[in-house]
Protein backbone atom coordinates (compact mmCIF):
# COMPACT_ATOMS: atom_id res chain seq x y z
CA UNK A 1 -35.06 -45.56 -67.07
CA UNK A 2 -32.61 -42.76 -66.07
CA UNK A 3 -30.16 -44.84 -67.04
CA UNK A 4 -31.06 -45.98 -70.62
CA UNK A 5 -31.43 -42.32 -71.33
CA UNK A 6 -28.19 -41.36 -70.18
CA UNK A 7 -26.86 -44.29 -72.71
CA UNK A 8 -29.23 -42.74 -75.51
CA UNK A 9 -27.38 -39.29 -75.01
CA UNK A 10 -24.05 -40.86 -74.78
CA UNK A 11 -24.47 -42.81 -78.09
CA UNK A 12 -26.01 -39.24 -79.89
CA UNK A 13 -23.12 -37.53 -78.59
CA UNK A 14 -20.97 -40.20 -79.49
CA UNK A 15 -22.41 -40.12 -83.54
CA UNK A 16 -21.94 -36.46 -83.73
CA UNK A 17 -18.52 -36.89 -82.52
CA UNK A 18 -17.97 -39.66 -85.02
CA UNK A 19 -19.81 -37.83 -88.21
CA UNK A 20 -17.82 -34.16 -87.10
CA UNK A 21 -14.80 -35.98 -87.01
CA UNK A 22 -14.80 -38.02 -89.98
CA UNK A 23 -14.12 -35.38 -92.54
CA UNK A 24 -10.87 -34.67 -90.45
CA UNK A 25 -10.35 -38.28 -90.77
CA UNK A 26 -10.87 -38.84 -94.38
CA UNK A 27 -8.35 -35.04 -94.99
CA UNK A 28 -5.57 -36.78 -93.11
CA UNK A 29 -5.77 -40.13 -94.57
CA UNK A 30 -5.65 -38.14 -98.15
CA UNK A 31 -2.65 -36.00 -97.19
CA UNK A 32 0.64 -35.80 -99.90
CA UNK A 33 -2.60 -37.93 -102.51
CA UNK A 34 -2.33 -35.89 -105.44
CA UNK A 35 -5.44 -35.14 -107.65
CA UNK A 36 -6.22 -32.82 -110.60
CA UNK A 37 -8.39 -29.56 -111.21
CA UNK A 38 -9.78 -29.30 -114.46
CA UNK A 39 -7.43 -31.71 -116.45
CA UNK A 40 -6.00 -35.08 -115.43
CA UNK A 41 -2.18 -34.89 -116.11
CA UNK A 42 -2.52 -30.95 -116.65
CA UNK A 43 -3.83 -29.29 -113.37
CA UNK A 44 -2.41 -31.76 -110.75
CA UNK A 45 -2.33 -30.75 -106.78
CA UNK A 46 -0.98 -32.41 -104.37
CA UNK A 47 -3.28 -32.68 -100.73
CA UNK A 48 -1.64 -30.95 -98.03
CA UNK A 49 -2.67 -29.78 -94.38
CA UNK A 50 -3.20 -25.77 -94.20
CA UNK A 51 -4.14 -25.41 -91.02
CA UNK A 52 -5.03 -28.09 -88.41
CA UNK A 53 -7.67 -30.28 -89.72
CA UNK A 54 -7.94 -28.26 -93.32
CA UNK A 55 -6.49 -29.61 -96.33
CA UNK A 56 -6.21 -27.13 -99.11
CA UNK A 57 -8.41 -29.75 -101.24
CA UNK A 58 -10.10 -33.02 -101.00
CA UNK A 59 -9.98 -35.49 -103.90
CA UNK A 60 -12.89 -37.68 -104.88
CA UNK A 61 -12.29 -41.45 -104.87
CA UNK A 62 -14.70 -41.69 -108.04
CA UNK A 63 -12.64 -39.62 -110.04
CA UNK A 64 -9.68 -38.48 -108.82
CA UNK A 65 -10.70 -35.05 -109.58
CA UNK A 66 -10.38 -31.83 -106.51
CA UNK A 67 -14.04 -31.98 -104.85
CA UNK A 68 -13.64 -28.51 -102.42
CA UNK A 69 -10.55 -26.47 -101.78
CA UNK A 70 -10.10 -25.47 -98.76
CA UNK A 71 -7.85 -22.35 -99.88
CA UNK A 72 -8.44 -21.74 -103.79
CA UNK A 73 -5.23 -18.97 -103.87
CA UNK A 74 -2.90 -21.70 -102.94
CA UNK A 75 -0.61 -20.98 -104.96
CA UNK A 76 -2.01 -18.86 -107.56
CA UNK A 77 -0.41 -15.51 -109.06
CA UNK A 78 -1.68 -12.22 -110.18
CA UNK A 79 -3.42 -12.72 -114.06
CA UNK A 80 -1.36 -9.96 -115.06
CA UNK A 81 -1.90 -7.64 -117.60
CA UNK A 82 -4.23 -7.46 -120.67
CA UNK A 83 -4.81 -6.32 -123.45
CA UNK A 84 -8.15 -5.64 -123.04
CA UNK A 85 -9.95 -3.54 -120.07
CA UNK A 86 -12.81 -5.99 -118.63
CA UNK A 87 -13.25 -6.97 -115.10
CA UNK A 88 -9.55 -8.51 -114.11
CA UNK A 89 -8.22 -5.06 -114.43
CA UNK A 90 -10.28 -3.95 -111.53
CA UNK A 91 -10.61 -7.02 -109.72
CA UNK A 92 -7.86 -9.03 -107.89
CA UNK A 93 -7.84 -12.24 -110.56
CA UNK A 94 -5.55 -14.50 -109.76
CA UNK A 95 -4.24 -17.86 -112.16
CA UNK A 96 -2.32 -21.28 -111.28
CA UNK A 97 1.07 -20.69 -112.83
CA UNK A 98 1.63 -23.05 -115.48
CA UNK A 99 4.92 -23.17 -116.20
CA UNK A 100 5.92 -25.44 -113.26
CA UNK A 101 3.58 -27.63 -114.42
CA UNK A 102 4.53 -28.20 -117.64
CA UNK A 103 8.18 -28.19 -116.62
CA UNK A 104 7.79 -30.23 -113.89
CA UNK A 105 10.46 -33.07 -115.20
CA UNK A 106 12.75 -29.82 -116.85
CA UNK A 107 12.37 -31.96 -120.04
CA UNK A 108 10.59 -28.43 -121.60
CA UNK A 109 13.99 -26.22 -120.54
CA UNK A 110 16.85 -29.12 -121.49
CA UNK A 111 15.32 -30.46 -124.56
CA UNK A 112 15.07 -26.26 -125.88
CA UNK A 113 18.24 -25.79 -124.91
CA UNK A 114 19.56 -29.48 -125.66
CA UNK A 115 17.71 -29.45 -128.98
CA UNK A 116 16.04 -26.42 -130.62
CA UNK A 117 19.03 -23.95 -129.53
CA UNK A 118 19.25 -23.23 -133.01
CA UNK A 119 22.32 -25.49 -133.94
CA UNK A 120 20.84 -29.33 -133.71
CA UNK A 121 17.59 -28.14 -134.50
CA UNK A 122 17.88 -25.32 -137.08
CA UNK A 123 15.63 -22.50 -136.86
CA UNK A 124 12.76 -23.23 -139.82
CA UNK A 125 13.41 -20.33 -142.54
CA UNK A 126 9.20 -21.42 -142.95
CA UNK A 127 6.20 -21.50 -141.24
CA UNK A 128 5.34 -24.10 -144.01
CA UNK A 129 3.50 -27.52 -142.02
CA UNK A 130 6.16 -30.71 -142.30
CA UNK A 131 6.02 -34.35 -141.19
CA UNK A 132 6.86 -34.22 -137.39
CA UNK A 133 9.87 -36.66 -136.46
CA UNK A 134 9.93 -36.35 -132.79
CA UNK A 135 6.97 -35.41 -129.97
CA UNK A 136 4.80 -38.17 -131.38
CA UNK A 137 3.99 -39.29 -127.70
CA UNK A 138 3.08 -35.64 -126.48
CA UNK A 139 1.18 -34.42 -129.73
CA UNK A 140 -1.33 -36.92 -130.81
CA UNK A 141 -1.84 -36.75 -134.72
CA UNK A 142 1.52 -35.12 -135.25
CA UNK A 143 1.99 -35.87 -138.61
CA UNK A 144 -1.72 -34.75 -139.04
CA UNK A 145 -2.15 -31.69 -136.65
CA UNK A 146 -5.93 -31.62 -135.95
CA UNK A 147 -5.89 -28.84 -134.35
CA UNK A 148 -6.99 -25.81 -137.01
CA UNK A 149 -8.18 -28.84 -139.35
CA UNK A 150 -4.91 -28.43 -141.50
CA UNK A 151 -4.46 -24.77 -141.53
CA UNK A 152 -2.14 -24.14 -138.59
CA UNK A 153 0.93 -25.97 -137.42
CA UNK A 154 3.23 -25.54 -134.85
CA UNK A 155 5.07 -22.04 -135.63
CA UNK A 156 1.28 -20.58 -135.20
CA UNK A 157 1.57 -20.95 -131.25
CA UNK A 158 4.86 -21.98 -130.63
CA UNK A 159 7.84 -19.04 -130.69
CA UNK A 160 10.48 -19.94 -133.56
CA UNK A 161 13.40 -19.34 -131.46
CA UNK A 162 12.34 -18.90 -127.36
CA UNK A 163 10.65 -22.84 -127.53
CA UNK A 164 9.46 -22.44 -123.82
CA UNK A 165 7.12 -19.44 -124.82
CA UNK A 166 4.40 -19.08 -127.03
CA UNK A 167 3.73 -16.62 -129.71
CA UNK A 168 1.22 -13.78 -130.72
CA UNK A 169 0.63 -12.39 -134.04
CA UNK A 170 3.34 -9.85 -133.87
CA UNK A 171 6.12 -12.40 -133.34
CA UNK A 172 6.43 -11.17 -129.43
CA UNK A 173 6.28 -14.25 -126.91
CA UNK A 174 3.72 -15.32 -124.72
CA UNK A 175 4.12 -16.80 -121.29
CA UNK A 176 2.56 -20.42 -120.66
CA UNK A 177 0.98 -18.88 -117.46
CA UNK A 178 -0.83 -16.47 -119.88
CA UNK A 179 -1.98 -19.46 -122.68
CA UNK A 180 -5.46 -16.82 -123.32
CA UNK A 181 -3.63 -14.37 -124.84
CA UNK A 182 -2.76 -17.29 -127.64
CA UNK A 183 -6.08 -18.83 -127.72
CA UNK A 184 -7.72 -15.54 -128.67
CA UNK A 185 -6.17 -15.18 -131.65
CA UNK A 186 -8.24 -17.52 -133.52
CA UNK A 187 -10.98 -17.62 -130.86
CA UNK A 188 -12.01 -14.56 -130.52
CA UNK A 189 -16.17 -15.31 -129.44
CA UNK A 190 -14.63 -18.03 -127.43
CA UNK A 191 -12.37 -15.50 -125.46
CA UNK A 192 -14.94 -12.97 -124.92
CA UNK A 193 -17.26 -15.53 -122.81
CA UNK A 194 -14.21 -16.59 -121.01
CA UNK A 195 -13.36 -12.69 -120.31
CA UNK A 196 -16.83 -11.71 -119.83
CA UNK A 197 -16.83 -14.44 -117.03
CA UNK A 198 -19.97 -16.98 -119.18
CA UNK A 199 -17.18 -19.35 -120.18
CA UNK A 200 -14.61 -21.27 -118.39
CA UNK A 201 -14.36 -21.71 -114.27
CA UNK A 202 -13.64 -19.17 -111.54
CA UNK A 203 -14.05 -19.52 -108.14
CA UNK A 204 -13.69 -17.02 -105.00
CA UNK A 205 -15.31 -14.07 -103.71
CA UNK A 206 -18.49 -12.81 -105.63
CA UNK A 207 -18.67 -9.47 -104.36
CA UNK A 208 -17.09 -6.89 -107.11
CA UNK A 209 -13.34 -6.43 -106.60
CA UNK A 210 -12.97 -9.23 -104.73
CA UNK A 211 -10.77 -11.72 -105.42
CA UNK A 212 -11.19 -14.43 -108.25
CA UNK A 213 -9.52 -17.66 -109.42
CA UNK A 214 -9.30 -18.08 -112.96
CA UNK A 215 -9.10 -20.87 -115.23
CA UNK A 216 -7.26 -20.14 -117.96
CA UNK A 217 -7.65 -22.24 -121.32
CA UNK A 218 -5.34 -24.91 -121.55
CA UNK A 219 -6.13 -25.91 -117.29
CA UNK A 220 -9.62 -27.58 -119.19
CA UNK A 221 -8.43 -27.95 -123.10
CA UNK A 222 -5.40 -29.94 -124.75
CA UNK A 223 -4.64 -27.62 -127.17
CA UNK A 224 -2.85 -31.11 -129.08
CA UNK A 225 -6.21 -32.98 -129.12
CA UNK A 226 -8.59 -31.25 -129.30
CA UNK A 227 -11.10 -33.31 -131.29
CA UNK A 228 -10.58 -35.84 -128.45
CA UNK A 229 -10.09 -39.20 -130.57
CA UNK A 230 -13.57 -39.78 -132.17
CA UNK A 231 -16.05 -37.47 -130.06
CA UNK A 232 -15.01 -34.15 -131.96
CA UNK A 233 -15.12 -32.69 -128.53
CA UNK A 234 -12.14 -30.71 -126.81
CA UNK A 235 -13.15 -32.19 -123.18
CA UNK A 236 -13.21 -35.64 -122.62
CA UNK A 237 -15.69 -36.97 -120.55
CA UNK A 238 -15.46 -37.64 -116.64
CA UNK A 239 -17.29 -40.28 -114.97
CA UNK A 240 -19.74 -38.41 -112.85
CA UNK A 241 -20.02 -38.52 -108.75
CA UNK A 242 -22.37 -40.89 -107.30
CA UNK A 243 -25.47 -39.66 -106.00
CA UNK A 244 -26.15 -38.24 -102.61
CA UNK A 245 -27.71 -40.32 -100.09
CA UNK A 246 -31.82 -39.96 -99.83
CA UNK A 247 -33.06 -38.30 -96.85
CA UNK A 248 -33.71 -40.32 -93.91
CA UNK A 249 -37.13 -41.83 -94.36
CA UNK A 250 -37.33 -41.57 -98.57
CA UNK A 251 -36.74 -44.65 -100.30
CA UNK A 252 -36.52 -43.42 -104.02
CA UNK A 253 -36.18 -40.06 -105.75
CA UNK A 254 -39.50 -40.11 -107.44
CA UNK A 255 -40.50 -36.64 -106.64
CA UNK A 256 -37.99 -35.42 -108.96
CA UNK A 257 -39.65 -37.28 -111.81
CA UNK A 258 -43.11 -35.27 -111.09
CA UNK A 259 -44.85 -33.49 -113.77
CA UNK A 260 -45.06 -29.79 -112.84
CA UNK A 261 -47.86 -27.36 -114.43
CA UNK A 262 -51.46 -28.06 -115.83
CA UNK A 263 -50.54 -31.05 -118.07
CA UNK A 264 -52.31 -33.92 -117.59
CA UNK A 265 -50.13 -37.23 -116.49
CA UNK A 266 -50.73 -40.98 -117.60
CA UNK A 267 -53.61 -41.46 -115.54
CA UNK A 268 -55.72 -38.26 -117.01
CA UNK A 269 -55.38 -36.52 -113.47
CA UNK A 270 -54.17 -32.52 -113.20
């Protein structure tokens, strides 16, 4: 008898071994994988040990998407200044820069300096739209520019001469790592939720002043499709995470289908 139970501990301890260990198991196994953030192609990270056992995120295998991050300032810089006092100029906010990621490849610094240096491409004496030639892979619609519905073209965001900043309504350039400073131009509601913390992502500390990551706009929206083919959305839709496992012992999820309150169900019964 002694002996079985010593066998019955040994396998419990042996479990709990096995279920602690796992998640160490599964982080080293998804070490240099690479998943995304907010946007597939946009917000990519790439899995990497931060401390023994602790990956700085863990990708799903449904999606491909970041599930937990282990250290959410990996990374990230200060915001930076705005033009508007609201709660990143008291707080520590933090963004993912995103001029590495759109220059990964350097394509964005040779082809302006290859290309639009003024020369090859001459600078547009208009802002008047035009038939796009060239970035038909990159801008879907080109030669249609959905984004504004006709009323905007490239000129409106892009800088005429500096092509690897973006513009604001004064002519002065915009950094890529600051893309809300564009967006607010024409979105003004839109910006307000994001500043006022109801729209967007941030994750972090809660307490006030302590310190936030933010999402800025184009980590979650393609500013070149945003009417995402046919749905007339700007996010296209991710296939969700399966459901978590039942409780040991429950064999459906029926008592999240109850009625609650003093209607009577199917049967007449409170």
């Amino acid at each position: 008898m002694t002996c079985y139970r010593n066998h019955q501990t040994l396998f419990g301890l042996c479990l709990l071994l096995f279920l602690f260990t796992s998640p160490l198991l599964a982080t080293e196994n998804q070490t240099d994988q690479e998943c995304f953030e907010s946007r597939d192609g946009m917000s990519q990270v790439r899995v990497r040990e931060i401390s023994p056992g602790l990956a700085n995120v863990k990708c799903s295998s449904t999606t491909g998407g970041v599930l937990w991050w282990g250290d959410p300032f990996a990374g990230t810089i200060p915001m930076g200044d705005m033009d508007i006092e609201a709660d990143y100029s008291n707080e520590e906010a933090v963004v993912k820069p995103r001029e590495p990621e759109l220059d990964k490849n350097k394509m964005l610094t040779i082809c302006s300096m290859a290309c639009h240096d003024g020369n090859y491409v001459p600078i547009p004496h208009s802002k008047t739209p035009r038939p796009l030639k060239m970035h038909l892979d990159t801008v879907p619609d080109a030669m249609n520019l959905k984004h504004g519905k006709g009323n905007i073209w490239c000129l409106d965001c892009h800088h005429l001469v500096e092509r690897t900043k973006l513009i604001d309504n004064f002519g002065y350039s915009i950094s890529f790592n600051q893309p809300q400073k564009l967006c607010g131009k024409c979105h003004g509601q839109v910006y307000r939720a994001w500043r006022d913390g109801l729209h967007g992502k941030r994750i972090g500390m809660w307490d006030k002043g302590g310190k936030k990551r933010w999402w800025v706009c184009t980590e979650c929206h393609n500013p070149h499709d945003v009417e995402q083919k046919e749905r007339n959305s700007g996010f296209a839709q991710l296939r969700p995470e399966p459901a978590p496992n039942l409780p040991k012992g429950m064999v459906n999820a029926d008592h999240e289908r109850m009625h609650h309150g003093a209607h009577p169900d199917e049967t007449g019964h409170e």
